[in-house]
N, C-alpha and C. Protein backbone atom coordinates (compact mmCIF):
# COMPACT_ATOMS: atom_id res chain seq x y z
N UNK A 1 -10.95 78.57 -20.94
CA UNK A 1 -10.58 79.12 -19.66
C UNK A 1 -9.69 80.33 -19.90
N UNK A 2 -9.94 81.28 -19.10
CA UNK A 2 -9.29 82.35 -19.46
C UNK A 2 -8.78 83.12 -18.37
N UNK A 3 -7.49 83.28 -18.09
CA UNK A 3 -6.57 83.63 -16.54
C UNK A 3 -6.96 84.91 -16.67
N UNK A 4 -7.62 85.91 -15.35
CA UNK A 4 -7.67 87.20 -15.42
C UNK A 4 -6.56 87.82 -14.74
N UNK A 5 -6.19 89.19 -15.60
CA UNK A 5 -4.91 89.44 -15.90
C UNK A 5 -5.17 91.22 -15.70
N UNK A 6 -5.43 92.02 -14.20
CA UNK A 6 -5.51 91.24 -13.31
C UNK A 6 -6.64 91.03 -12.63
N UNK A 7 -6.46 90.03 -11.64
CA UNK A 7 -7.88 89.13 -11.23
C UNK A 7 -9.06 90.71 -10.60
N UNK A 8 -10.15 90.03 -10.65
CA UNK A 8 -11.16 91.03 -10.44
C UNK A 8 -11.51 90.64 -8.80
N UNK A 9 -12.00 91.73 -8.16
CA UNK A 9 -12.28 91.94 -6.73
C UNK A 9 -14.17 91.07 -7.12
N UNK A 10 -14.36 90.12 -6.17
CA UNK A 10 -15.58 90.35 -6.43
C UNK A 10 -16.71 89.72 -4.84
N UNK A 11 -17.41 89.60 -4.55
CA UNK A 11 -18.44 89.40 -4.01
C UNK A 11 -18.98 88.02 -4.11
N UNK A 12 -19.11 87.22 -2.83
CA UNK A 12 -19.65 85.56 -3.41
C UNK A 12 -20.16 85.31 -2.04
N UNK A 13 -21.12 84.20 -2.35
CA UNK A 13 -21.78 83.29 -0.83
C UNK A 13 -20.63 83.45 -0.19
N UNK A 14 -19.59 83.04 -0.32
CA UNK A 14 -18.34 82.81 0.92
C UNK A 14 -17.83 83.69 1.39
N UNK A 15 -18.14 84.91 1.06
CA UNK A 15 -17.06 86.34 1.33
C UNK A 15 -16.45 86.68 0.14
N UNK A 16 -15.84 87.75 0.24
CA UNK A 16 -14.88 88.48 -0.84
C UNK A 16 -13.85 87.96 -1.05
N UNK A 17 -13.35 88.30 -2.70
CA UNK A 17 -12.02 87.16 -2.62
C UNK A 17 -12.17 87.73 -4.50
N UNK A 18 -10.76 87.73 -4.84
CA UNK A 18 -10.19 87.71 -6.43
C UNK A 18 -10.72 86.72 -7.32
N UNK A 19 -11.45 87.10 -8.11
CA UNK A 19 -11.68 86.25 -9.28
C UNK A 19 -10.78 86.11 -10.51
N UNK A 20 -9.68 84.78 -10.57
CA UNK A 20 -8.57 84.34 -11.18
C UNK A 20 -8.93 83.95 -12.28
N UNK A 21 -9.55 83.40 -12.59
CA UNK A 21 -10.00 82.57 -13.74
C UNK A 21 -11.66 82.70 -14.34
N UNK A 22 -11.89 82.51 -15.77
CA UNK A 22 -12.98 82.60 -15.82
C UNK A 22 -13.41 81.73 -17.03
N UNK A 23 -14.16 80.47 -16.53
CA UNK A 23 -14.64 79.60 -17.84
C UNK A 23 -16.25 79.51 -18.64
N UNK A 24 -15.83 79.32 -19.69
CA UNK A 24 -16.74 79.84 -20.45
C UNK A 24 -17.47 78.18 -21.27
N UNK A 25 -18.14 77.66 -20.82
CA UNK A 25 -18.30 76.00 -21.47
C UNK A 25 -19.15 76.11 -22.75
N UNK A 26 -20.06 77.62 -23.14
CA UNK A 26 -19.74 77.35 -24.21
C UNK A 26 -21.79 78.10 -23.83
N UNK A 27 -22.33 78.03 -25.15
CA UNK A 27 -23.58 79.20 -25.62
C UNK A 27 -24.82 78.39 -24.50
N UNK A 28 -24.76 77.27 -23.97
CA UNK A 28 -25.86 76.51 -22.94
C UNK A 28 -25.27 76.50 -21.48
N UNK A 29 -24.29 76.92 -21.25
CA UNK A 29 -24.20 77.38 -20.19
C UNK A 29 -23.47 78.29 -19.00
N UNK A 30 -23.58 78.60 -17.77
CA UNK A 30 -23.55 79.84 -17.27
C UNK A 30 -21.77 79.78 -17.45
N UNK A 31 -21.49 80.79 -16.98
CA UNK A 31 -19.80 81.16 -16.94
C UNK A 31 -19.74 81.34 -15.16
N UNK A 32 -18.50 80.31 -15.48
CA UNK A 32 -18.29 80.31 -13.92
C UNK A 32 -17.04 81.11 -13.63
N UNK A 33 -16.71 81.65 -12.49
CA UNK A 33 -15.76 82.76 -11.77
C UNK A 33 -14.84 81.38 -10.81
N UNK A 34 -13.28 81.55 -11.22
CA UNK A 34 -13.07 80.85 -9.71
C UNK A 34 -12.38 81.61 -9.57
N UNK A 35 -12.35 81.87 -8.05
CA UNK A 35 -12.42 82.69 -6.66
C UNK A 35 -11.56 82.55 -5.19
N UNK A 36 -10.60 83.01 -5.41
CA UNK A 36 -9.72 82.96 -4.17
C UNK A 36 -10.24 83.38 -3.40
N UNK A 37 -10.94 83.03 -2.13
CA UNK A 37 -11.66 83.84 -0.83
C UNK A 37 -10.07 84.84 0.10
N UNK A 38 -10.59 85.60 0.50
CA UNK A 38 -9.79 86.27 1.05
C UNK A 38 -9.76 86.03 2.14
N UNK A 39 -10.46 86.04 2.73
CA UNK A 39 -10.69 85.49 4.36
C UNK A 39 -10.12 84.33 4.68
N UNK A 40 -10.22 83.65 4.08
CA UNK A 40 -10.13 81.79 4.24
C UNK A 40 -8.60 81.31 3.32
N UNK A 41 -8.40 82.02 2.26
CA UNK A 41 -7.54 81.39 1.13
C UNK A 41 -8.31 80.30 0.41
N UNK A 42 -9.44 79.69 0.34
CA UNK A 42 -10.41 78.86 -0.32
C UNK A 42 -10.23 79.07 -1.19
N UNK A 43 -10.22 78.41 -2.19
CA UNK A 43 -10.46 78.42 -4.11
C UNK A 43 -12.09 77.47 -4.24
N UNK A 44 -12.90 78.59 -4.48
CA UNK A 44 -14.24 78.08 -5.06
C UNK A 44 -14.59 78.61 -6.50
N UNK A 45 -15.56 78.02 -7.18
CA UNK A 45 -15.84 78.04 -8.49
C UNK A 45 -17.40 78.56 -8.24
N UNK A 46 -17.85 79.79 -8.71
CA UNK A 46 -19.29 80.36 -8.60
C UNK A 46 -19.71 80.46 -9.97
N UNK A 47 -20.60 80.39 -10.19
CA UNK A 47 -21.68 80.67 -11.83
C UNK A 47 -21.89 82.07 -11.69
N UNK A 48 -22.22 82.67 -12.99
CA UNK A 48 -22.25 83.99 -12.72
C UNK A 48 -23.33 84.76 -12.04
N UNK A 49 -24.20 83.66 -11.65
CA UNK A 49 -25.43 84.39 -10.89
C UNK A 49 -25.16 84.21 -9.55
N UNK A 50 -24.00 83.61 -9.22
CA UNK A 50 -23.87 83.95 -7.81
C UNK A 50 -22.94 84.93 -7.33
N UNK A 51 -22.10 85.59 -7.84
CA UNK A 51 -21.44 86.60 -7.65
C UNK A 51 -21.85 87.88 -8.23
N UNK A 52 -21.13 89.20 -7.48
CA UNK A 52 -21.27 90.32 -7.96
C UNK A 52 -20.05 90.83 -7.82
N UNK A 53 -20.03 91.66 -8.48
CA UNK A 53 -18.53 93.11 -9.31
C UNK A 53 -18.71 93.74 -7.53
N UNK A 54 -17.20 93.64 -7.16
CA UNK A 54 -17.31 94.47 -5.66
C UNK A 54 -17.39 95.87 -6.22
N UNK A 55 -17.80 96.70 -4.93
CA UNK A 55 -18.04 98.16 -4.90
C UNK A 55 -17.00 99.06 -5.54
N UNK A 56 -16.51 99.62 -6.71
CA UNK A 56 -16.45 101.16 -7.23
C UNK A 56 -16.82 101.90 -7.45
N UNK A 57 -16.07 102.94 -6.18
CA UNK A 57 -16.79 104.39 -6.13
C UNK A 57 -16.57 105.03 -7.41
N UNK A 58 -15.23 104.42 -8.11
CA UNK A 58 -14.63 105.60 -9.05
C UNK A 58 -15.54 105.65 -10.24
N UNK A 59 -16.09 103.99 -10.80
CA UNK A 59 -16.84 103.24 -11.35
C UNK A 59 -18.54 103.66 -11.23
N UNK A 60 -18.51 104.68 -10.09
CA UNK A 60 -20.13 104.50 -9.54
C UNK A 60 -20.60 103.38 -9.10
N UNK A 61 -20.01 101.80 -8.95
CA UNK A 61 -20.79 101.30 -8.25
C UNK A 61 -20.71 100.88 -6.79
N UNK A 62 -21.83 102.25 -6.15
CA UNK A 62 -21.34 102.27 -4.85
C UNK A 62 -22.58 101.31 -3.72
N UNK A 63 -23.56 100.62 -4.19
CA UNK A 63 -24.46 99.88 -3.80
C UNK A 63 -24.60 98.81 -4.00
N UNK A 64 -23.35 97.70 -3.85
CA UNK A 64 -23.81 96.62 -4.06
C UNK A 64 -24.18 95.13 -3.32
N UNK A 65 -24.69 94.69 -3.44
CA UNK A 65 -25.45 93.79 -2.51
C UNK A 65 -24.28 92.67 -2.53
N UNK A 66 -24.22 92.07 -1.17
CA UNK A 66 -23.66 90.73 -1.33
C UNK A 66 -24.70 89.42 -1.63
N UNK A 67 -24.35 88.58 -2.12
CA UNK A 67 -24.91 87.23 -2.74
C UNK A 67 -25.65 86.60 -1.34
N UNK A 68 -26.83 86.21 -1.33
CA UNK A 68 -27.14 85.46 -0.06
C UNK A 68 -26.67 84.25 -0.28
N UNK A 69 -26.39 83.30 0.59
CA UNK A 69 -26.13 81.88 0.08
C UNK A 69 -27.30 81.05 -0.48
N UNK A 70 -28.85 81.38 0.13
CA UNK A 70 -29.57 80.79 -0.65
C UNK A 70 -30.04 80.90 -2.20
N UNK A 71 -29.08 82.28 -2.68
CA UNK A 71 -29.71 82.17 -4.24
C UNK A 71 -28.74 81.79 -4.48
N UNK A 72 -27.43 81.28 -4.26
CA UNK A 72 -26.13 80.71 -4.92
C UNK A 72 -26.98 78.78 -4.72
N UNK A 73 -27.58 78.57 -3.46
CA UNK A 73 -27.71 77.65 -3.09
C UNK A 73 -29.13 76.86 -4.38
N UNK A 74 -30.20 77.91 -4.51
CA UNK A 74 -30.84 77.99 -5.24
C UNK A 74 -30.50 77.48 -6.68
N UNK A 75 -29.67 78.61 -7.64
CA UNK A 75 -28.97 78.33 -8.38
C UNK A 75 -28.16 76.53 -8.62
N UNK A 76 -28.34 76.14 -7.60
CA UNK A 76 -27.03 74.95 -8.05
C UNK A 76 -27.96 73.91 -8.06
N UNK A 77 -29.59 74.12 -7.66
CA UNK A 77 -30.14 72.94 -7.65
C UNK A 77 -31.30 73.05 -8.63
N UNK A 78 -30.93 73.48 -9.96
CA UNK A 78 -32.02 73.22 -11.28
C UNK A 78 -32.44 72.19 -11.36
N UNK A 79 -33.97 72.39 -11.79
CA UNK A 79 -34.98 72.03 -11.93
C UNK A 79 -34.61 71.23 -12.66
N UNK A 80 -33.30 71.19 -14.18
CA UNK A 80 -32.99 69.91 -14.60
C UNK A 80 -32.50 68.81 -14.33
N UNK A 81 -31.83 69.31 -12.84
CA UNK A 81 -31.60 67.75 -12.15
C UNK A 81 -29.92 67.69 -12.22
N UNK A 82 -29.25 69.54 -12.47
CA UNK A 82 -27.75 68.83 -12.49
C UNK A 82 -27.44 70.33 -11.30
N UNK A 83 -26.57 69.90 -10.74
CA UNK A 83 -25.70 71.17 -9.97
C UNK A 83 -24.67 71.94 -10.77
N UNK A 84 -23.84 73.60 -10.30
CA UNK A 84 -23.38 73.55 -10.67
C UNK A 84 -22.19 73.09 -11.75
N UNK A 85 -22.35 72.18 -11.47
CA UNK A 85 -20.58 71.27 -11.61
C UNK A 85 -21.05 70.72 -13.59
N UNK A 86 -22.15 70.61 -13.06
CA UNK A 86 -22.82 69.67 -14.28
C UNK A 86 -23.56 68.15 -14.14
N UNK A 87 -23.08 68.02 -12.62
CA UNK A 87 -23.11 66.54 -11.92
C UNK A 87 -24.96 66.10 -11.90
N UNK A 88 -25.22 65.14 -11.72
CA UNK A 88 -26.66 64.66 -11.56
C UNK A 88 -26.51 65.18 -10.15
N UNK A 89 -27.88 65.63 -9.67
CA UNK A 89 -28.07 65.96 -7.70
C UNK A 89 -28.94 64.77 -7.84
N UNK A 90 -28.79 64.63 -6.32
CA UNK A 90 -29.95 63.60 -5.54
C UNK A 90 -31.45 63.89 -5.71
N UNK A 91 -32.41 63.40 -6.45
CA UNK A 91 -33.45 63.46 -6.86
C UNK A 91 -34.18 63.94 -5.27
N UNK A 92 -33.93 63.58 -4.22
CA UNK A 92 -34.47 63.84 -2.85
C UNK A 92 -34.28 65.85 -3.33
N UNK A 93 -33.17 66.14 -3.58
CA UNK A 93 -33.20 67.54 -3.47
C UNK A 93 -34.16 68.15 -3.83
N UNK A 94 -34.46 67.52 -5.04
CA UNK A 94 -35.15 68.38 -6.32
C UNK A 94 -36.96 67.72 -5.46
N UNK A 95 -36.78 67.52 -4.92
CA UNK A 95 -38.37 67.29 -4.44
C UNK A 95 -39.29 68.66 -3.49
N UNK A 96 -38.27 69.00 -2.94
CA UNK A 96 -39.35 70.46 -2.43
C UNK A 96 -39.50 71.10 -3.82
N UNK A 97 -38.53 71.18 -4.30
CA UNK A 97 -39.03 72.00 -5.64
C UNK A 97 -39.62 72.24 -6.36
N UNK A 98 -40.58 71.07 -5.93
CA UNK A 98 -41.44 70.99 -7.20
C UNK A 98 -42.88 71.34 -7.08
């Protein structure tokens, strides 16, 4: 786990909000962002495919898309049968999916 020092502006299903922390579990799997929402004060934990680097102009990046919730939503329900977290999902989920 590694405290960002300082936290990064970033883009998530929930709205915009500082990315504080960033864990790394290791070469099998994704790196997750946790995320102070700004709007709300929420502390959520996103994988890195659900967030994006907010907009710098100075940076050039002046086009960037916000996250829909269904590819964050997408994302958390692999085909291997675990969510984000690492947790087993309800086999009911994984049934449209297939």
């Amino acid at each position: 786990m590694l405290q960002l020092n300082p936290p990064l502006p970033m883009l998530t299903p929930k709205g915009e909000g500082f990315a504080q922390f960033l864990i790394d579990y290791g070469p099998e799997s994704d790196l997750y962002w946790t995320v102070f929402i700004t709007s709300t004060g929420e502390i959520w934990t996103f994988s890195n495919r659900e967030v994006r680097a907010s907009k710098n102009i100075t940076l050039g990046r002046t086009h960037v898309e916000q996250v829909s919730r269904r590819l964050a939503d997408d994302g958390r329900n692999e085909s291997r049968g675990h969510g984000a977290n690492g947790r087993a999902i309800e086999p009911s989920l994984l049934k449209d999916r297939r």
